[in-house]
PDB file of N, CA and C in Angstrom:
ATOM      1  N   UNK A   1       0.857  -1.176   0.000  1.00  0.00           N
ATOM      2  CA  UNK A   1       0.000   0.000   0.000  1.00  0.00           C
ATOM      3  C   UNK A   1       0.902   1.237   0.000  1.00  0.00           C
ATOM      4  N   UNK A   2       0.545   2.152  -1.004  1.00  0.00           N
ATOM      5  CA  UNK A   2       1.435   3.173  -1.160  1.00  0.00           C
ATOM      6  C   UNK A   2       0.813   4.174   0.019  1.00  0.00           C
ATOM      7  N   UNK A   3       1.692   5.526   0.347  1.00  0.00           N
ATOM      8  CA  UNK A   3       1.632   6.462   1.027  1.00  0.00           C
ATOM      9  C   UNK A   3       0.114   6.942   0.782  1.00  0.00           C
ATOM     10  N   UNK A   4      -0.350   7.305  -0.630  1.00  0.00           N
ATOM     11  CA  UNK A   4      -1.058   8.145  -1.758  1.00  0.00           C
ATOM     12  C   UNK A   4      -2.108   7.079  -1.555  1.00  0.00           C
ATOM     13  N   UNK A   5      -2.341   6.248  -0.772  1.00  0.00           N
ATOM     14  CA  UNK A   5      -3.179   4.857  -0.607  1.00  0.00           C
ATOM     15  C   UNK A   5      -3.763   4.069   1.119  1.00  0.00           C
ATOM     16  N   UNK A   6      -3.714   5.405   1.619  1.00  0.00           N
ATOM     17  CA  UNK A   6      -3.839   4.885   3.337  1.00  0.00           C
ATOM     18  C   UNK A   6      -5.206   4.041   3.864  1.00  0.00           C
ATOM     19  N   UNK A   7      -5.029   3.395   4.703  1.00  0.00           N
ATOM     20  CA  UNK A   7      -6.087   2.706   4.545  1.00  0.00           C
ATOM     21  C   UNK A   7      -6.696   3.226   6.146  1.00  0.00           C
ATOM     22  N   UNK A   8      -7.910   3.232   6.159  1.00  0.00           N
ATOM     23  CA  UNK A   8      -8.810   3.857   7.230  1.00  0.00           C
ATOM     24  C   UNK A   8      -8.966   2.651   8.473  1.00  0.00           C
ATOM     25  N   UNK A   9      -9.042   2.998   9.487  1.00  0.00           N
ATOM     26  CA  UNK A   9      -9.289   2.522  10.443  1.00  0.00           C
ATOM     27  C   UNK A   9      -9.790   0.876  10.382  1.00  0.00           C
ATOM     28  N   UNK A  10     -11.384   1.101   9.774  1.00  0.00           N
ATOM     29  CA  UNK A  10     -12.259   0.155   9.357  1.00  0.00           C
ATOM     30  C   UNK A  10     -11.543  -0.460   8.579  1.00  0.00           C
ATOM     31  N   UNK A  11     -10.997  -0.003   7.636  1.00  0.00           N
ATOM     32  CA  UNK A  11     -10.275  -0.846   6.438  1.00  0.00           C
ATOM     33  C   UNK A  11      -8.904  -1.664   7.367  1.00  0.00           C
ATOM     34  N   UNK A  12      -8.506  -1.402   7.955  1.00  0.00           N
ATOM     35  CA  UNK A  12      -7.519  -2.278   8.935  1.00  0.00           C
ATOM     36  C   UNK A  12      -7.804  -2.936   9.624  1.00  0.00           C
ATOM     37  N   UNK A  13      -9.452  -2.772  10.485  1.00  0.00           N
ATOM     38  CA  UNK A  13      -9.932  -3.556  11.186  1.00  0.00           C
ATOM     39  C   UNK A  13     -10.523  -5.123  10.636  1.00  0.00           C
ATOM     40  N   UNK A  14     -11.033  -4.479   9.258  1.00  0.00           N
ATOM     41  CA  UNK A  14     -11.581  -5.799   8.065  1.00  0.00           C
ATOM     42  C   UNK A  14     -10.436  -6.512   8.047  1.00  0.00           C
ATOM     43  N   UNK A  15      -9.196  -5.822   7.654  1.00  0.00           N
ATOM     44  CA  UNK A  15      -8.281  -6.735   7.367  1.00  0.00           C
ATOM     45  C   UNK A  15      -7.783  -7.938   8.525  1.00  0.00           C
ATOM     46  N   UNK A  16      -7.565  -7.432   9.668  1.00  0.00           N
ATOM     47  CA  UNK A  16      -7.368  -8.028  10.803  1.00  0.00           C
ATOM     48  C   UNK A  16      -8.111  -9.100  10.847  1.00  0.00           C
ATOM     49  N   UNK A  17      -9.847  -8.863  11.025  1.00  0.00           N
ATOM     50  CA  UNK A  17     -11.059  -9.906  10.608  1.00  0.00           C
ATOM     51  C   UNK A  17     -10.012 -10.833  10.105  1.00  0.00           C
ATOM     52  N   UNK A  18      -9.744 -10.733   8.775  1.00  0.00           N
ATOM     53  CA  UNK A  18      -9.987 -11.442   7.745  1.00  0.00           C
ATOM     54  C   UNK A  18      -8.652 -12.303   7.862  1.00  0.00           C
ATOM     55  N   UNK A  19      -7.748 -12.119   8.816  1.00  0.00           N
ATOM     56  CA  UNK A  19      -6.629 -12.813   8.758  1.00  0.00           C
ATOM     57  C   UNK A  19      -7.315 -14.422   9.423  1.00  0.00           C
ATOM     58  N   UNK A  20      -6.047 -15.153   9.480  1.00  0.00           N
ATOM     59  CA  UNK A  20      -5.603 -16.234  10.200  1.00  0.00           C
ATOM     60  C   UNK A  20      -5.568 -16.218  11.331  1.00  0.00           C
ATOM     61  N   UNK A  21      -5.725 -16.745  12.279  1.00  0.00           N
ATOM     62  CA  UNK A  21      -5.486 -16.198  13.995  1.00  0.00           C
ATOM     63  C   UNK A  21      -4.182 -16.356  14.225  1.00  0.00           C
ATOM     64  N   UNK A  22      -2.676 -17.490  13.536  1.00  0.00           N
ATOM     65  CA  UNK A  22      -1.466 -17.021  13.619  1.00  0.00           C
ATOM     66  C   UNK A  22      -1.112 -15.862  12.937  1.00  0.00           C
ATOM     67  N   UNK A  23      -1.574 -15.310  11.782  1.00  0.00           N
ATOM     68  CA  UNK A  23      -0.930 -13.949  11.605  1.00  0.00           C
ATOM     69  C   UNK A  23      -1.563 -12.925  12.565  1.00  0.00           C
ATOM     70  N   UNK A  24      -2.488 -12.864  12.793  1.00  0.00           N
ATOM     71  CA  UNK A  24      -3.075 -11.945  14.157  1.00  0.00           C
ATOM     72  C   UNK A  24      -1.914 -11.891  14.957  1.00  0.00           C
ATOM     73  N   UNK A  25      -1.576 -13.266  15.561  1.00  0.00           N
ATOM     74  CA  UNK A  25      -0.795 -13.478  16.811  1.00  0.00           C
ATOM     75  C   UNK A  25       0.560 -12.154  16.690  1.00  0.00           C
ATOM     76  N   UNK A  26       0.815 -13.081  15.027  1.00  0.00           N
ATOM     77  CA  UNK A  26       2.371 -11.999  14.849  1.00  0.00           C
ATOM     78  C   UNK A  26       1.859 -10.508  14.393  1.00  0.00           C
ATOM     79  N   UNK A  27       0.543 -10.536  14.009  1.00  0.00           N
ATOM     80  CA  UNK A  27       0.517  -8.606  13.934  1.00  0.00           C
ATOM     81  C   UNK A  27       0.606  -8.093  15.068  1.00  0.00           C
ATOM     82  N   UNK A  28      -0.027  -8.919  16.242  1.00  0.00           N
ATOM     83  CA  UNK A  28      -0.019  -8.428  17.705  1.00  0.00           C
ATOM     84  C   UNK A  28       1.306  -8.107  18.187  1.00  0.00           C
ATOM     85  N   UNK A  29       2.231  -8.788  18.024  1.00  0.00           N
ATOM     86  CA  UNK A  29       3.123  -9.127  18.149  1.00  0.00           C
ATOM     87  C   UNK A  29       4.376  -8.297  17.982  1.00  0.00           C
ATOM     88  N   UNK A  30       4.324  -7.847  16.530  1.00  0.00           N
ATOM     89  CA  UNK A  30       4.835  -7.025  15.943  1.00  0.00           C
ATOM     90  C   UNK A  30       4.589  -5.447  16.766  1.00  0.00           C
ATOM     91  N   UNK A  31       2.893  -5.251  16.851  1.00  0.00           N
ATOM     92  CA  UNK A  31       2.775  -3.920  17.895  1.00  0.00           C
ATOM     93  C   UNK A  31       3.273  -3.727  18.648  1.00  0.00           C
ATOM     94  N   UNK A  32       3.178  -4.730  19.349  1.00  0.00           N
ATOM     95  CA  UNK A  32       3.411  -4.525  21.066  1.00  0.00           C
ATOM     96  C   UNK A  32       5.204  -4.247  20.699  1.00  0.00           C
ATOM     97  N   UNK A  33       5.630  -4.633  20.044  1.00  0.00           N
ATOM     98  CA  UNK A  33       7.450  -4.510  20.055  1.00  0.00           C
ATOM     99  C   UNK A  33       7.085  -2.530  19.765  1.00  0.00           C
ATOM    100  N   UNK A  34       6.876  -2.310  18.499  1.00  0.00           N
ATOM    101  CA  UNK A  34       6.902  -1.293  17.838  1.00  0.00           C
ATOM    102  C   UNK A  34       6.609  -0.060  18.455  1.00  0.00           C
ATOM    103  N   UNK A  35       5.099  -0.631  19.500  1.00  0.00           N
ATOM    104  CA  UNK A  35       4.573   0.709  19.929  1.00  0.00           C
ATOM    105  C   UNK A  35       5.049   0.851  21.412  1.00  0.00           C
ATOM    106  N   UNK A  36       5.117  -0.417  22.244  1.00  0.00           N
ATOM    107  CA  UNK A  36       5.441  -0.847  23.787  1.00  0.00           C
ATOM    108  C   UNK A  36       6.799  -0.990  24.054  1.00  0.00           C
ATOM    109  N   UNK A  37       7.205  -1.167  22.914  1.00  0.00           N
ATOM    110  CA  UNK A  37       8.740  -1.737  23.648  1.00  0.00           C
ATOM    111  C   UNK A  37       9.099  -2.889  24.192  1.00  0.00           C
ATOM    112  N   UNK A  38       8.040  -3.398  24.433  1.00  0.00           N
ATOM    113  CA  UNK A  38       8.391  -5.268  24.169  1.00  0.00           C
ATOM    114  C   UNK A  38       7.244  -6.169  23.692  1.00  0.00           C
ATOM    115  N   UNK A  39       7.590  -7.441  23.823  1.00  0.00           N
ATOM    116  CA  UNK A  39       6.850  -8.673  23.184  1.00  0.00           C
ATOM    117  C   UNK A  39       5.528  -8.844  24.361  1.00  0.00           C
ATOM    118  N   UNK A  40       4.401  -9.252  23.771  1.00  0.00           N
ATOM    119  CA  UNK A  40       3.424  -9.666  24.413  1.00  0.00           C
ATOM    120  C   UNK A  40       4.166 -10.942  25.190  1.00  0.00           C
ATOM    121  N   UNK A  41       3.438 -10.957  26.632  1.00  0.00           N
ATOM    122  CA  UNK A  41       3.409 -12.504  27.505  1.00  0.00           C
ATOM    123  C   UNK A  41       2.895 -13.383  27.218  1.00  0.00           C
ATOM    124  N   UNK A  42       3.042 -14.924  27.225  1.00  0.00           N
ATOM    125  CA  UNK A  42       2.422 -15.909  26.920  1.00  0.00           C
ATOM    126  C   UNK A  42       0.365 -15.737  27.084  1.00  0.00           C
ATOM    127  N   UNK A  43       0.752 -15.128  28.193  1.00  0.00           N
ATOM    128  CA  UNK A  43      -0.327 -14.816  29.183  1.00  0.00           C
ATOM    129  C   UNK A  43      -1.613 -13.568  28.448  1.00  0.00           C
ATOM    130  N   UNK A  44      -0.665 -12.822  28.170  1.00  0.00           N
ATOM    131  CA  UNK A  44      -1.120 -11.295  27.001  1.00  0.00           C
ATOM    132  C   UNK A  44      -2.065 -12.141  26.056  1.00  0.00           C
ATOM    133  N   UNK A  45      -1.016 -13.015  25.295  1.00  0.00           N
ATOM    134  CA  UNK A  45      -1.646 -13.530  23.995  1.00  0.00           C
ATOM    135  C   UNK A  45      -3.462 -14.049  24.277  1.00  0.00           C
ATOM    136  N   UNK A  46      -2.954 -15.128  24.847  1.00  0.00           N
ATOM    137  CA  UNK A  46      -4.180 -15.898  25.537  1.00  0.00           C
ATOM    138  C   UNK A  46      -5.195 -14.693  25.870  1.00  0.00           C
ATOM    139  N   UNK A  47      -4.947 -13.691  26.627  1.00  0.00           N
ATOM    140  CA  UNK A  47      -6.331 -12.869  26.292  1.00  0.00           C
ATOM    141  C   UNK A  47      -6.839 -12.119  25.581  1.00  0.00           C
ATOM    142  N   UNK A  48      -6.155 -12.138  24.546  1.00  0.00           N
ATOM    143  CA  UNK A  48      -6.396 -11.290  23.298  1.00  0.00           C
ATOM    144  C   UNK A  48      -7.051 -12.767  22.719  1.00  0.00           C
ATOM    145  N   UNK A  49      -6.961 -13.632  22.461  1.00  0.00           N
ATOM    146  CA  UNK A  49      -7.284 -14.557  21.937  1.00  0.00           C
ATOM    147  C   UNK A  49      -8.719 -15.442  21.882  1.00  0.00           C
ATOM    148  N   UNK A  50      -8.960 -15.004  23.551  1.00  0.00           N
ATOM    149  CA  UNK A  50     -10.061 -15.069  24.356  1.00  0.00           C
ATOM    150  C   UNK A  50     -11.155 -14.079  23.931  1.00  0.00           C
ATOM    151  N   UNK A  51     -10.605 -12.807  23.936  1.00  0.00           N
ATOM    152  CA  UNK A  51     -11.359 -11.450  23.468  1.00  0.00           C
ATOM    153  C   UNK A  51     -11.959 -11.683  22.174  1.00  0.00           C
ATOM    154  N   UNK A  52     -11.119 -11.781  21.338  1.00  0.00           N
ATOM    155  CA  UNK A  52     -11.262 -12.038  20.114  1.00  0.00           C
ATOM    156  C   UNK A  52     -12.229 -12.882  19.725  1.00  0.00           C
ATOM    157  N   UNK A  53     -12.100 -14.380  20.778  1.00  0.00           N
ATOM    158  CA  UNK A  53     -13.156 -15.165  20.536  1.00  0.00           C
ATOM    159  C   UNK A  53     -14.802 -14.468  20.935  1.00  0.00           C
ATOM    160  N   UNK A  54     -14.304 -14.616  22.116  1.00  0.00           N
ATOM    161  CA  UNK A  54     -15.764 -14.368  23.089  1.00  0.00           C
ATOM    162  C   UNK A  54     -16.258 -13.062  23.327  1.00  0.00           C
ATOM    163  N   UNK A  55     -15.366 -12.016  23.304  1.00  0.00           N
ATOM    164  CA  UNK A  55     -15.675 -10.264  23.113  1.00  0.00           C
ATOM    165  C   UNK A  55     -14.578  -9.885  24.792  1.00  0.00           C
ATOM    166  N   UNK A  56     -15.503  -8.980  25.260  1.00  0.00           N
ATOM    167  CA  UNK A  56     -13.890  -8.591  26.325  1.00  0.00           C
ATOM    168  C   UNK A  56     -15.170  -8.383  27.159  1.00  0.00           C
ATOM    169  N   UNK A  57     -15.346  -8.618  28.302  1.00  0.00           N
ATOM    170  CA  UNK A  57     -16.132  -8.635  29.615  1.00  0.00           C
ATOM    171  C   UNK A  57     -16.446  -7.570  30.322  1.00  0.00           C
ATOM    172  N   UNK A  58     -15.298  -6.743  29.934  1.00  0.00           N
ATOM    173  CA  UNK A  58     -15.004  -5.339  30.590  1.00  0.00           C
ATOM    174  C   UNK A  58     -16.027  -4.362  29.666  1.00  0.00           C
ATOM    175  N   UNK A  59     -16.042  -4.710  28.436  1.00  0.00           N
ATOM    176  CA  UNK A  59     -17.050  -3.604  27.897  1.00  0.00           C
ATOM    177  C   UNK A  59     -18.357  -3.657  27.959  1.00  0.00           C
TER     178      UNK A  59
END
């Protein structure tokens, strides 16, 4: 995707949808380095995974 080609929120969120749940793992994955400064916990994963399935409890 070029610069001249950004993709909107929604349009990233579809994409996410639409993955694999191992590439999820490593997009997650990839964030948490990029934006946090380190790797998700074994522990992290599993509730994102959970969320993902079942929705998040908290909302």
């Amino acid at each position: 995707m070029t610069n001249n080609n950004k993709m909107t929120a929604d349009q990233l969120l579809k994409a996410i949808d639409e993955m694999d749940n191992g590439e999820r793992i490593k997009l997650f994955k990839i964030l948490a380095v990029k934006h946090y400064g380190r790797e998700l916990t074994i522990e992290e994963i599993a509730k994102l995974n959970y969320e993902a399935m079942y929705g998040n409890e908290d909302e």
